[in-house]
N, C-alpha and C. Protein backbone atom coordinates (compact mmCIF):
# COMPACT_ATOMS: atom_id res chain seq x y z
N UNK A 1 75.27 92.28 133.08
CA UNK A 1 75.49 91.46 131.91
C UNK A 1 75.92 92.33 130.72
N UNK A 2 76.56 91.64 129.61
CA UNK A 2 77.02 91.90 128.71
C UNK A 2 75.73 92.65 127.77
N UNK A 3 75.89 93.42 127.02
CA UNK A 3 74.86 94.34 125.99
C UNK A 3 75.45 92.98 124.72
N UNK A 4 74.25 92.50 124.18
CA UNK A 4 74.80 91.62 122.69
C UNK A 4 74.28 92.28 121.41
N UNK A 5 73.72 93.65 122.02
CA UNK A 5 72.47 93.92 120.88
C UNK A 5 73.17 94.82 119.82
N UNK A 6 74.57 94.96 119.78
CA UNK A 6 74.99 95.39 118.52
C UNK A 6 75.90 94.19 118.02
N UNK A 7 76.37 94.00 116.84
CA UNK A 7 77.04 92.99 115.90
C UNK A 7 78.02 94.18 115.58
N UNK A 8 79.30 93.60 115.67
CA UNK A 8 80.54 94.03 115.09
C UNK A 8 81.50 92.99 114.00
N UNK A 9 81.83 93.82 113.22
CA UNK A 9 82.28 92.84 112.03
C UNK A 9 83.87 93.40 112.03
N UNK A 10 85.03 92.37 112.47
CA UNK A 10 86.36 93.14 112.02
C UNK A 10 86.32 91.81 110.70
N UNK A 11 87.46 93.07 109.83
CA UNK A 11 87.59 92.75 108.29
C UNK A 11 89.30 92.88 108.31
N UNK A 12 89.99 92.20 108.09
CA UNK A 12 91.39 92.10 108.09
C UNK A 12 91.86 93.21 106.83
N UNK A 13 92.87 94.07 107.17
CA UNK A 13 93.35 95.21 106.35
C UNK A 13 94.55 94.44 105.56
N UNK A 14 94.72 95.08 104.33
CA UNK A 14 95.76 94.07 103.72
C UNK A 14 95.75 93.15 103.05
N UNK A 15 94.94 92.51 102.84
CA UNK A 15 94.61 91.26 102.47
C UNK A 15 95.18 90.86 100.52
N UNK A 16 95.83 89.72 100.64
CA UNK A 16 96.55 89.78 99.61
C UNK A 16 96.34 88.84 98.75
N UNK A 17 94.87 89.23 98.15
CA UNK A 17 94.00 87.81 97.66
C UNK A 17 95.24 87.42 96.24
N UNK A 18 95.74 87.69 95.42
CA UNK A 18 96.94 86.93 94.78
C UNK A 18 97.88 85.89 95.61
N UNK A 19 98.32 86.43 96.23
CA UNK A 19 99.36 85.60 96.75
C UNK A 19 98.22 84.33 97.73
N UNK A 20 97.24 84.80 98.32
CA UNK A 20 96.11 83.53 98.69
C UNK A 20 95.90 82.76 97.61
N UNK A 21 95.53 83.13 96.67
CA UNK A 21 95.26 81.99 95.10
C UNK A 21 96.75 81.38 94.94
N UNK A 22 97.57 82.09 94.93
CA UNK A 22 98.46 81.40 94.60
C UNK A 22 99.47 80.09 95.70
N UNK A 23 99.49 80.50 97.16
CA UNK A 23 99.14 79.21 97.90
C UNK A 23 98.23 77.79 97.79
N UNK A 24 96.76 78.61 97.11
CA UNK A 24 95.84 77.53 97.23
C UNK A 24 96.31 76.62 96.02
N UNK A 25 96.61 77.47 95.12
CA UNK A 25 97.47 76.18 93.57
C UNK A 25 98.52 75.64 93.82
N UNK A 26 99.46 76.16 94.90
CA UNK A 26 100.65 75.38 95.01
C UNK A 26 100.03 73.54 95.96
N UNK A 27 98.98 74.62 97.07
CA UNK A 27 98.57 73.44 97.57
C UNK A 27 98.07 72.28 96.99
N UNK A 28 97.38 72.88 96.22
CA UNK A 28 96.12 71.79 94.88
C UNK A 28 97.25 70.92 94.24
N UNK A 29 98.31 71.60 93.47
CA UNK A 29 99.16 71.01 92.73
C UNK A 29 100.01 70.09 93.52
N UNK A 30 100.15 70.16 94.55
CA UNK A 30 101.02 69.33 95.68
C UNK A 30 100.42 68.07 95.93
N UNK A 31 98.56 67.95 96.23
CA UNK A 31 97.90 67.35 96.42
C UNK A 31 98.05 66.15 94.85
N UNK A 32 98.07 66.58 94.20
CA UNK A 32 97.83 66.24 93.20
C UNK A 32 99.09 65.20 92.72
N UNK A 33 100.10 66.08 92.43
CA UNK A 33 101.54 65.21 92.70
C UNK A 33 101.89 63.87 93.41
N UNK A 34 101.12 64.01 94.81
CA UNK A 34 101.19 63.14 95.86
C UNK A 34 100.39 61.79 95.63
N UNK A 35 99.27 61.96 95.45
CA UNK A 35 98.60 61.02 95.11
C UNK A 35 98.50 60.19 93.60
N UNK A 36 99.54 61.33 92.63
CA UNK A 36 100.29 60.09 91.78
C UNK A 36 101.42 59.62 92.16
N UNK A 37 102.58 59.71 93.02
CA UNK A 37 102.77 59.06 93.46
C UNK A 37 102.57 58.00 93.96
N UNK A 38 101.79 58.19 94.88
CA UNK A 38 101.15 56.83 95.78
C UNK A 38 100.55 56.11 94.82
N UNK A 39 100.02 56.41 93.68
CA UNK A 39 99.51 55.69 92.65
C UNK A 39 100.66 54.88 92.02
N UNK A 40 101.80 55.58 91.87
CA UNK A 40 102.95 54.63 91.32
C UNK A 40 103.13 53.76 92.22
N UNK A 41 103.63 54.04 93.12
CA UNK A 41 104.34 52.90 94.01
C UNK A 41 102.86 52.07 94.42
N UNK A 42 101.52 52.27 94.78
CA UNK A 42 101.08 51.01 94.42
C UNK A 42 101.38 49.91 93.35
N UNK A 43 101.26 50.60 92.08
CA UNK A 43 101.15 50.04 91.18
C UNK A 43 102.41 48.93 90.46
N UNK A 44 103.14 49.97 91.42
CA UNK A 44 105.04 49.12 91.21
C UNK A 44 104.52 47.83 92.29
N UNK A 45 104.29 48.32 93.78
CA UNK A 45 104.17 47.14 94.02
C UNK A 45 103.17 45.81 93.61
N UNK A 46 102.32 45.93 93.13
CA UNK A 46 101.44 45.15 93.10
C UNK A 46 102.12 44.35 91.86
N UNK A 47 102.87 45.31 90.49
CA UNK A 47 103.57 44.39 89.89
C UNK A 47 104.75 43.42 90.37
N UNK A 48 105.84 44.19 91.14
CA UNK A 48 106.91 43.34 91.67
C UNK A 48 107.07 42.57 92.99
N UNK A 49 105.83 42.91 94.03
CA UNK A 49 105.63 41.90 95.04
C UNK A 49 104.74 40.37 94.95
N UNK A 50 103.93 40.27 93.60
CA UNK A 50 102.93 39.43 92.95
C UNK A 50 103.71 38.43 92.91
């Protein structure tokens, strides 16, 4: 059988925490966009299909 009795930790080299923040705001801001949208066009429809 396998030995489990040591813990190994890999840690990714490189790591390019700016450009990660800056995905996560494009994402946020995308999210955000979208669902006013969908907020308009409810709101269109509910006025012009009534």
């Amino acid at each position: 059988m396998a030995d489990h009795g040591e813990l190994e930790y890999a840690t990714a080299t490189g790591n390019d925490y700016a450009s990660h923040e800056q995905t996560y705001r494009s994402f946020v801001t995308l999210v955000k966009v979208g669902i006013a949208f969908v907020v308009v066009v409810l709101i269109l429809m509910a006025y012009f299909l009534v």
